[in-house]
Protein backbone atom coordinates (compact mmCIF):
# COMPACT_ATOMS: atom_id res chain seq x y z
CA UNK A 1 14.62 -10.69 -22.36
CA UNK A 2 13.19 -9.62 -18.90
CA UNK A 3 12.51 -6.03 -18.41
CA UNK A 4 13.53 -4.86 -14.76
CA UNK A 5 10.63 -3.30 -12.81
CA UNK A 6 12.59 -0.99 -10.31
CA UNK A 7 11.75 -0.45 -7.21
CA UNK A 8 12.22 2.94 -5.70
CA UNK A 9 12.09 3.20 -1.83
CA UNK A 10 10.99 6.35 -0.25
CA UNK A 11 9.66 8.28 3.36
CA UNK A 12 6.52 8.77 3.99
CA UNK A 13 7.09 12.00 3.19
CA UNK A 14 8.52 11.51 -0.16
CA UNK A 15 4.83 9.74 -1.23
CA UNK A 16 2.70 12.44 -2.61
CA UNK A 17 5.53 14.43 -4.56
CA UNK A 18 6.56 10.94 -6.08
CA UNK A 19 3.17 9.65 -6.45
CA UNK A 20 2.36 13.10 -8.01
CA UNK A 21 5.46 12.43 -10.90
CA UNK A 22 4.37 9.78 -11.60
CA UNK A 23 1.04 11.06 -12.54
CA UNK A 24 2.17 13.66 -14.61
CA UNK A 25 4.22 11.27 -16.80
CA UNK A 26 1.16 9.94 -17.72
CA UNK A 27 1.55 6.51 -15.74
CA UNK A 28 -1.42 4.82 -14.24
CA UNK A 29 -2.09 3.18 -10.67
CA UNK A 30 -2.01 -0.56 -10.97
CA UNK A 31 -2.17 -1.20 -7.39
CA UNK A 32 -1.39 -0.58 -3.65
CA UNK A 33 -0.25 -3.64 -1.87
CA UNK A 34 0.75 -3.63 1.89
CA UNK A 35 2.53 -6.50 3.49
CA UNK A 36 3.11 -7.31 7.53
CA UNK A 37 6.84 -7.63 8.05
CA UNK A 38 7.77 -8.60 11.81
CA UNK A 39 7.00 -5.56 13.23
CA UNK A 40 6.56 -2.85 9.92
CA UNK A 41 4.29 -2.47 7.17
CA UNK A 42 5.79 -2.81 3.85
CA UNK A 43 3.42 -0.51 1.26
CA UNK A 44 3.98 -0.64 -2.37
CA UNK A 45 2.57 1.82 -4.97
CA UNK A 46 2.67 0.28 -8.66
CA UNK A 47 2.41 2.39 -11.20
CA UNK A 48 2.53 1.44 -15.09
CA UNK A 49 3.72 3.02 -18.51
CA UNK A 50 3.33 1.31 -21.70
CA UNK A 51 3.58 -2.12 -20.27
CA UNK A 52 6.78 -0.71 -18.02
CA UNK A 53 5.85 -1.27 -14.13
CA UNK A 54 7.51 0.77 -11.79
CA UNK A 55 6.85 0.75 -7.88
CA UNK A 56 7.80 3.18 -4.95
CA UNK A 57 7.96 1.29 -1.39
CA UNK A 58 7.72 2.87 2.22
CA UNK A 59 8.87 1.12 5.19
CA UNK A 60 6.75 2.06 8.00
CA UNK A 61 6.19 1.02 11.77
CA UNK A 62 3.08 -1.53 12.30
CA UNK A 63 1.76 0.79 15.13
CA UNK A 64 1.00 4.44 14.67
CA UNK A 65 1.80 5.64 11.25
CA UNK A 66 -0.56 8.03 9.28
CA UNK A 67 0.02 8.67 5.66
CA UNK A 68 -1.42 10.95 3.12
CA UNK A 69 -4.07 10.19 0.93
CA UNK A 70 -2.97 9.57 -3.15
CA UNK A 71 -6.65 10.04 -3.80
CA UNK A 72 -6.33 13.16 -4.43
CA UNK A 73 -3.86 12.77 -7.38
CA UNK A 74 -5.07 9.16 -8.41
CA UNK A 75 -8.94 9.10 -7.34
CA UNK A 76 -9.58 5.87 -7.54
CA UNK A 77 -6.60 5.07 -4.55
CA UNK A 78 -9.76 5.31 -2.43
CA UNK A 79 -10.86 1.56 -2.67
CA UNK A 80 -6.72 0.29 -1.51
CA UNK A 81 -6.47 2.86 0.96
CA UNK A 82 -9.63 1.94 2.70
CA UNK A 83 -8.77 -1.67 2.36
CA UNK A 84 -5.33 -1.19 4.02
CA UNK A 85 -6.89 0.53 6.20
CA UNK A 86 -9.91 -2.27 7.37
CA UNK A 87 -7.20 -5.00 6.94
CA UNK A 88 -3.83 -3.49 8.45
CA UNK A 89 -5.03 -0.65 10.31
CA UNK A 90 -2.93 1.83 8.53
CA UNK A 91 -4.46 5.51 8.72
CA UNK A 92 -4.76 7.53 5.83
CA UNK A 93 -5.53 11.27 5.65
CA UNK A 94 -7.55 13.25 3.35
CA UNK A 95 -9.24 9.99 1.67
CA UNK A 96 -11.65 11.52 -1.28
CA UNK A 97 -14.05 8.64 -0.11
CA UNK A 98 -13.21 7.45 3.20
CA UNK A 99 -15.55 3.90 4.96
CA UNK A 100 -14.10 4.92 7.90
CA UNK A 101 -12.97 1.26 8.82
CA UNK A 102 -16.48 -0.16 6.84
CA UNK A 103 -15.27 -1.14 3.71
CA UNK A 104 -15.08 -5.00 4.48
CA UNK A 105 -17.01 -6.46 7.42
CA UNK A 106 -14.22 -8.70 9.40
CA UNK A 107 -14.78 -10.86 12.12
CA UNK A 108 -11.84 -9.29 13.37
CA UNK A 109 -10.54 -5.94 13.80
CA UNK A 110 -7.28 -5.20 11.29
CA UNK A 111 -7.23 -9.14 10.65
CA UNK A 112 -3.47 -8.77 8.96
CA UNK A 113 -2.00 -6.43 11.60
CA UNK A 114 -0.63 -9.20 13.65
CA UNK A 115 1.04 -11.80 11.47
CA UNK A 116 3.72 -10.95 9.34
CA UNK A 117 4.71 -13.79 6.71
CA UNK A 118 8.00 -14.56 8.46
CA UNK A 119 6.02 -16.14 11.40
CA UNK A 120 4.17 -18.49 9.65
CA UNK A 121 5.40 -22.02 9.29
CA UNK A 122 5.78 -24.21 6.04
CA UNK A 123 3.34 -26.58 5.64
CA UNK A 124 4.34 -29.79 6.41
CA UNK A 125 5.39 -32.51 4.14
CA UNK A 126 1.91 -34.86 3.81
């Protein structure tokens, strides 16, 4: 039997209430994952419970969006939010430990920011 892992979507300013539930029901971060679709991010928070994954997404523009911090409820959010942020160029407020765009050294600025997995071609055939 497969368990369903639900996804819940939400605003940007849903996150930190949500995020913040989920903390005090004793679930952990398991990641923070942020996808390029045409022209939005898609970020998704997982968050785990006795083997029982649950994740909250937010649609957001490519261009322009800042969103709060989880660090301050989940420390350790530091390390994805600072790799969205080298990668994707989302902006995040209030970071407990912010790089300030210095986490990874990139050859180029935001290197995921402009391709979105709906542009790329299939491989083809050899």
């Amino acid at each position: 039997m497969t368990e369903e892992n639900p996804i819940k979507m939400i605003s940007s300013e849903e996150l930190l209430g949500s995020v913040k539930t989920y903390y005090d029901g004793g679930y952990r971060l398991v990641q923070i994952n942020c996808t390029k679709v045409d022209e939005t991010f898609e970020l998704s928070y997982c968050f785990d419970l006795d083997c029982h994954m649950e994740t909250l997404r937010l649609v957001i523009p490519a261009a322009g969006t800042v969103l709060p911090s989880i660090s301050g409820i989940y420390w350790g959010a530091f390390i994805y939010e600072n790799e969205t942020h080298d990668f994707f160029g989302v902006e995040f407020t209030d970071i407990n430990v912010d790089f300030n765009g210095n986490l990874f050294k990139t050859a180029k600025k935001y290197p995921f920011s402009n391709i979105s997995f709906r542009e790329v071609e299939k491989c083809p055939k050899q």
